[in-house]
N, C-alpha and C. Protein backbone atom coordinates (compact mmCIF):
# COMPACT_ATOMS: atom_id res chain seq x y z
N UNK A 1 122.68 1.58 32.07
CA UNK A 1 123.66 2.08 33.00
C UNK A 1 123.20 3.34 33.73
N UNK A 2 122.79 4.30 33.15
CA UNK A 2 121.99 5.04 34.17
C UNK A 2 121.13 5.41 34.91
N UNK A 3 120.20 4.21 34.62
CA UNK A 3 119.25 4.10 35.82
C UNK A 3 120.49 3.28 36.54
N UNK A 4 121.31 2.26 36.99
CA UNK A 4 121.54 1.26 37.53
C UNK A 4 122.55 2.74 38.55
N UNK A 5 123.05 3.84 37.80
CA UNK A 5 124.18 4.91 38.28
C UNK A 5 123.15 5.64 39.14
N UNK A 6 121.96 6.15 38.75
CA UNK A 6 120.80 6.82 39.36
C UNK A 6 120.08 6.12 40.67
N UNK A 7 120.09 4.82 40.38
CA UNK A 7 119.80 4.10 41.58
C UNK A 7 120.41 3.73 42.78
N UNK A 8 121.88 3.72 42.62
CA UNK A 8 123.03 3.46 43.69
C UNK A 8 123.08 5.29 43.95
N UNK A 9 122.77 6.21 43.25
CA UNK A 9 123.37 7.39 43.59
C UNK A 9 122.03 7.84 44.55
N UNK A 10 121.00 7.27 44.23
CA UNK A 10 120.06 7.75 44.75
C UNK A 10 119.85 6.97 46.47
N UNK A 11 120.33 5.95 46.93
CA UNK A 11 120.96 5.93 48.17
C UNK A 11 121.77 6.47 48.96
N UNK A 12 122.65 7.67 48.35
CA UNK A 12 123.33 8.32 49.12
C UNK A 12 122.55 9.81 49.35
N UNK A 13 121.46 9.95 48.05
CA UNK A 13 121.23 11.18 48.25
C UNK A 13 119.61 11.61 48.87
N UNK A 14 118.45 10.95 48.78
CA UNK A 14 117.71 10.44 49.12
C UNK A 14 117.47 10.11 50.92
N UNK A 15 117.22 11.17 51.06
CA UNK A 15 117.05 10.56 52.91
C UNK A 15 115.77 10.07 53.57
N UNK A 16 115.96 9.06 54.41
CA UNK A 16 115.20 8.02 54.67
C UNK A 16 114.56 6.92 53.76
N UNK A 17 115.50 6.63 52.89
CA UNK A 17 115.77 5.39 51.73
C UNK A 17 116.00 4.02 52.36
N UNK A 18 114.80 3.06 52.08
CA UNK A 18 115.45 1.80 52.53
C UNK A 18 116.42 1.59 51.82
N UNK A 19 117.60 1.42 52.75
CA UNK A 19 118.88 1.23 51.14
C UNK A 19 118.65 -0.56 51.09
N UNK A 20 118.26 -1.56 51.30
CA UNK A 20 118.16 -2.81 51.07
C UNK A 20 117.21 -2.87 49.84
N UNK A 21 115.81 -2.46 50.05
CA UNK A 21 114.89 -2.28 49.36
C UNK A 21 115.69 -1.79 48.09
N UNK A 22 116.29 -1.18 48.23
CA UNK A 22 116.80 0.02 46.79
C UNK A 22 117.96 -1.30 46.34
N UNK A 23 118.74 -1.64 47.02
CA UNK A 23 119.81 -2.55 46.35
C UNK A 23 119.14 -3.86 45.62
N UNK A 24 117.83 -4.06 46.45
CA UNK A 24 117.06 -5.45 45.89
C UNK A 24 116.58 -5.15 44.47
N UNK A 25 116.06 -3.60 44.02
CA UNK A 25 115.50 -3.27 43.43
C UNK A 25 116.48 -3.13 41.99
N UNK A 26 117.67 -2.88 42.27
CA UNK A 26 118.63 -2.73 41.52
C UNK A 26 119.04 -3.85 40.90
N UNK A 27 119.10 -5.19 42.15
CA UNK A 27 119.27 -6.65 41.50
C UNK A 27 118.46 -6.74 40.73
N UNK A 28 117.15 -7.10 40.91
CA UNK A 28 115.83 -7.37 39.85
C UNK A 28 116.16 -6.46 38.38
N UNK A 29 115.91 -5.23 38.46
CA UNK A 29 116.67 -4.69 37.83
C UNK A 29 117.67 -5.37 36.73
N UNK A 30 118.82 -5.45 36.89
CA UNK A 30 119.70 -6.11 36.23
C UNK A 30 119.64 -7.80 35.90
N UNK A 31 119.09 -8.12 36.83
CA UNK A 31 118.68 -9.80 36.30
C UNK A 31 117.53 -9.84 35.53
N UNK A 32 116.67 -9.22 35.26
CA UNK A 32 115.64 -8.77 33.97
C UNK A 32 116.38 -8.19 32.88
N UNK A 33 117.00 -7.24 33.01
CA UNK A 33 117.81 -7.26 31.66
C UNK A 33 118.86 -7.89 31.03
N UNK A 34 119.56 -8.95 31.85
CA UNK A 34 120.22 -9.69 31.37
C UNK A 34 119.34 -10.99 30.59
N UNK A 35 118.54 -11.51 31.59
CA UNK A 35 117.76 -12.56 31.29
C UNK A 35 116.55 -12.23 29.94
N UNK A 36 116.29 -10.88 29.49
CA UNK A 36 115.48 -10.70 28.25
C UNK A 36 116.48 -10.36 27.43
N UNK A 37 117.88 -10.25 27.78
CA UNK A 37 118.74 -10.16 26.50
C UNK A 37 119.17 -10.95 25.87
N UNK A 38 120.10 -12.34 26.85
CA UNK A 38 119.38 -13.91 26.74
C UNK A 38 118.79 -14.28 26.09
N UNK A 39 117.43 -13.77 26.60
CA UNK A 39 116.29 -14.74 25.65
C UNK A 39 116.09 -14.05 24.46
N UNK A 40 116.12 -12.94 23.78
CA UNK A 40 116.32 -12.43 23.12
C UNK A 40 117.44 -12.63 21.97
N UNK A 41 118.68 -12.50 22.65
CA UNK A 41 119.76 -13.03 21.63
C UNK A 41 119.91 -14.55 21.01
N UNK A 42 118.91 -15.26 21.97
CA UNK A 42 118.54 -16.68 21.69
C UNK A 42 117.76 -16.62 20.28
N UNK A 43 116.59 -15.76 20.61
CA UNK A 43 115.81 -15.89 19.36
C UNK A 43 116.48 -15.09 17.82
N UNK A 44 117.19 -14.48 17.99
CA UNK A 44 118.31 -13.64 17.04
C UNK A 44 119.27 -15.17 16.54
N UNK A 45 119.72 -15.71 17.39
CA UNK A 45 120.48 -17.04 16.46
C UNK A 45 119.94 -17.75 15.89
N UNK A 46 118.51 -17.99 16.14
CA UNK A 46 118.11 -18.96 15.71
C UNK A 46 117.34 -18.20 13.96
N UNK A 47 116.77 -17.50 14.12
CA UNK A 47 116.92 -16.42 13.06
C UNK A 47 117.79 -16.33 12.01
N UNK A 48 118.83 -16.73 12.07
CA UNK A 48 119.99 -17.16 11.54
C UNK A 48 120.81 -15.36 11.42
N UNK A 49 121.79 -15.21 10.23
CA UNK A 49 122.17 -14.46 9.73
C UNK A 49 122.17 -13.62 8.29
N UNK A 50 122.79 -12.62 8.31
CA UNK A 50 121.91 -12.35 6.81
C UNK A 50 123.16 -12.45 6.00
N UNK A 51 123.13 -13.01 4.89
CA UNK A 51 123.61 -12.75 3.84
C UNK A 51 124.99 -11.81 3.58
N UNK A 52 124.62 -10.95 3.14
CA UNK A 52 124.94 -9.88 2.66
C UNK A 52 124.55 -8.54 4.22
N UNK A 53 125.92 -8.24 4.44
CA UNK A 53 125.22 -6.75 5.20
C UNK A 53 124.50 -5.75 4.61
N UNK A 54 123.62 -5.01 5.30
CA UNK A 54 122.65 -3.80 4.70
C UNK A 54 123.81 -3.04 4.57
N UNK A 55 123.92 -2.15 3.45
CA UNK A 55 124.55 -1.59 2.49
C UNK A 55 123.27 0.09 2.59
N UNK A 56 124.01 0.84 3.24
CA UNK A 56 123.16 1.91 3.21
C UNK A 56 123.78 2.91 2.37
N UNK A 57 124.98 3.05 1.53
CA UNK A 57 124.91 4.07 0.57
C UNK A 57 124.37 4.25 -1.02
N UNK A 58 123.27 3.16 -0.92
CA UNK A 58 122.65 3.16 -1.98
C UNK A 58 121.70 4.66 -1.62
N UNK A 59 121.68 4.67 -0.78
CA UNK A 59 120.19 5.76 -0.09
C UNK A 59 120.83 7.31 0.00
N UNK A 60 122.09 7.29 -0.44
CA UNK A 60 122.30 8.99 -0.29
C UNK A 60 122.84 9.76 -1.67
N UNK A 61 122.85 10.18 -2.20
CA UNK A 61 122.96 10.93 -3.69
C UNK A 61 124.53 10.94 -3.67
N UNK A 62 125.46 10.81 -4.19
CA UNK A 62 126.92 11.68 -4.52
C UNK A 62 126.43 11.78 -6.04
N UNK A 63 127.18 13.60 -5.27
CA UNK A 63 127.10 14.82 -6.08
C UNK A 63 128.36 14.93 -6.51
């Protein structure tokens, strides 16, 4: 989100900005991170699930 906030902000502030160039850049942008999250969360299902959740207060002392 803040590059995607940095990039639309940076068309208004930025002078002599192709603003097309910059909006194209913003698409690509966001259709790459959707599409490796996708493919990504693809390979996470298939991975299956675990068990048991990680249980992290084995790892801290009570005193």
């Amino acid at each position: 989100m803040p590059g995607i906030m940095g990039g639309v902000a940076a068309i208004f502030v930025v002078a002599g900005l192709d603003v097309q160039s910059q909006l194209m850049a913003i698409a690509i942008t966001v259709a790459i991170a959707i599409g490796s999250g996708w493919f990504v969360g693809q390979i996470l299902a298939l991975l299956g699930t675990r068990i048991l959740p990680y249980d992290d207060s084995e790892e801290f002392l009570d005193e």
